[in-house]
Protein backbone atom coordinates (compact mmCIF):
# COMPACT_ATOMS: atom_id res chain seq x y z
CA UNK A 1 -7.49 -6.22 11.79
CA UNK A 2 -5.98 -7.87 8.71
CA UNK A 3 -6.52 -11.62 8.82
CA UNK A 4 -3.19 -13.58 9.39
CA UNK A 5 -3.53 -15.26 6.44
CA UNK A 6 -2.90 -12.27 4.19
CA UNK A 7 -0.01 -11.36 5.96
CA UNK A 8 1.53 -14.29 5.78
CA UNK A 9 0.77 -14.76 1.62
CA UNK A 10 2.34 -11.38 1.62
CA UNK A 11 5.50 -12.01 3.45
CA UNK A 12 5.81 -15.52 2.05
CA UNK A 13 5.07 -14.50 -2.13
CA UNK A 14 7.15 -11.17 -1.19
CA UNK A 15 6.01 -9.80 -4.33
CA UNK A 16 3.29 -7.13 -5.47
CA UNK A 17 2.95 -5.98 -8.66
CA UNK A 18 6.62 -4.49 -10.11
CA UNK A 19 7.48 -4.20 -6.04
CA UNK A 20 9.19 -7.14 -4.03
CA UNK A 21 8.57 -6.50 0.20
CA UNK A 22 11.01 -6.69 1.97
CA UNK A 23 9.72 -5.60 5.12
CA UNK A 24 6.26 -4.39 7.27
CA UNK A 25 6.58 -1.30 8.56
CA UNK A 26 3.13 -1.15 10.26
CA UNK A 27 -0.64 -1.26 9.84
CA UNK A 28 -3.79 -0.73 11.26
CA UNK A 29 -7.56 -2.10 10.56
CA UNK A 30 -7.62 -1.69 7.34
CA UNK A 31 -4.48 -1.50 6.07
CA UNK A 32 -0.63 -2.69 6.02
CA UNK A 33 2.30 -0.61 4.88
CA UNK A 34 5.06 -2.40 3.34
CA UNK A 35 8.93 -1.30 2.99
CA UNK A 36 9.41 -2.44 -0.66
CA UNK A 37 11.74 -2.14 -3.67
CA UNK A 38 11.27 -1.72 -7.40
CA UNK A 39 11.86 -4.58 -9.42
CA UNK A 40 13.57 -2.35 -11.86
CA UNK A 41 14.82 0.82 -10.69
CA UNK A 42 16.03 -0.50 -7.25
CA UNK A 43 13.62 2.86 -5.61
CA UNK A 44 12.50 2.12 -1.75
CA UNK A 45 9.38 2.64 -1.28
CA UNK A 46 6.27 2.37 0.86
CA UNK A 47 3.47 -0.03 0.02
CA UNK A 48 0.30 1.24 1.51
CA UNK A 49 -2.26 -2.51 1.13
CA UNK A 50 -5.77 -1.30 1.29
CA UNK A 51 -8.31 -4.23 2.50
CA UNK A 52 -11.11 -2.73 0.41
CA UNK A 53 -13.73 -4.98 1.27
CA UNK A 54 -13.65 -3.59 5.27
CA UNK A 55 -14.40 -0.29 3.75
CA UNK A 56 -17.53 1.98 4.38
CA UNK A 57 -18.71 4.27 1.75
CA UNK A 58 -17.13 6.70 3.55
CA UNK A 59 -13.83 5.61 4.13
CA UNK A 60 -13.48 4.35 0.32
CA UNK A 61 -14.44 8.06 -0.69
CA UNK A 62 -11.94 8.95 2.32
CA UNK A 63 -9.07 7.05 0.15
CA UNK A 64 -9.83 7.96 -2.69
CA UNK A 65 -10.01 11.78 -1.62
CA UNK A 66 -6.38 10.88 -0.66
CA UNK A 67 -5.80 9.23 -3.59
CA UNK A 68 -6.50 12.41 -5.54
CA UNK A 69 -4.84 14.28 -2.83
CA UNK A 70 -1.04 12.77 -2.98
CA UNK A 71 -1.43 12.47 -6.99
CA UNK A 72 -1.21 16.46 -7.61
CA UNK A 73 0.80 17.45 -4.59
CA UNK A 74 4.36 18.27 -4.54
CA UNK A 75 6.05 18.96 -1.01
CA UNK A 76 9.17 17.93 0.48
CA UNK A 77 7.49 16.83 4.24
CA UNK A 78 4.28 14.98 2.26
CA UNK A 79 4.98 11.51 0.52
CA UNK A 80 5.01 11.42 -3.12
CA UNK A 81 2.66 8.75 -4.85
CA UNK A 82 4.61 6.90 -7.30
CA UNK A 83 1.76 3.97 -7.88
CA UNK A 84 -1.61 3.18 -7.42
CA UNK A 85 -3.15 -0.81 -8.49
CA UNK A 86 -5.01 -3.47 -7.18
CA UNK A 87 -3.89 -7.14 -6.77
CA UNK A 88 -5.84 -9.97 -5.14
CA UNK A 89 -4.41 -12.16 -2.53
C-alpha cells in the first residue's frame, strides 16, 4: 500500500504537474487515482500515480504495455490518455 505520507503531500500540495487534485477516487498497491483538473483548460480528468519503485520487471513492462496501449487507441467505453510524466514527491 502507498505510504501515508505520500498521500497526504498529495492532498496537502494538491498539485501535479499542469493538474491540481481535487479529489481520490481510489487506489490499490501500487497506485492512486486522482479526480483532477487542468490548470488551463478546466478538463476533468483522472490521475493514475504510479509508485514505480514497488514495481517488478514485470509489472513496469505491464504499464508500460498499457502505456502504449491507451496512447493509439480510440474507443468511446476505453479511457483516453491525455498525459503521461513523472514527478517526485
Amino acid at each position: 500500500m502507498e505510504s501515508s505520507l505520500t498521500t497526504d503531500v498529495l492532498a496537502e500540495f494538491a498539485t501535479l504537474g499542469n493538474y491540481t487534485v481535487t479529489s481520490k477516487l481510489g487506489g490499490g498497491t501500487m497506485s492512486t487515482v486522482w479526480k483532477a483538473e487542468h490548470r488551463t483548460s478546466g478538463q476533468v480528468v483522472a490521475l493514475k500515480q504510479v509508485a514505480l519503485s514497488k514495481l517488478t520487471r514485470t509489472l513496469k513492462n505491464s504499464l508500460d504495455y498499457e502505456l502504449n496501449f491507451l496512447s493509439t487507441v480510440n474507443h468511446p467505453n476505453i479511457v483516453r490518455l491525455v498525459e503521461v510524466f513523472q514527478v517526485s514527491l
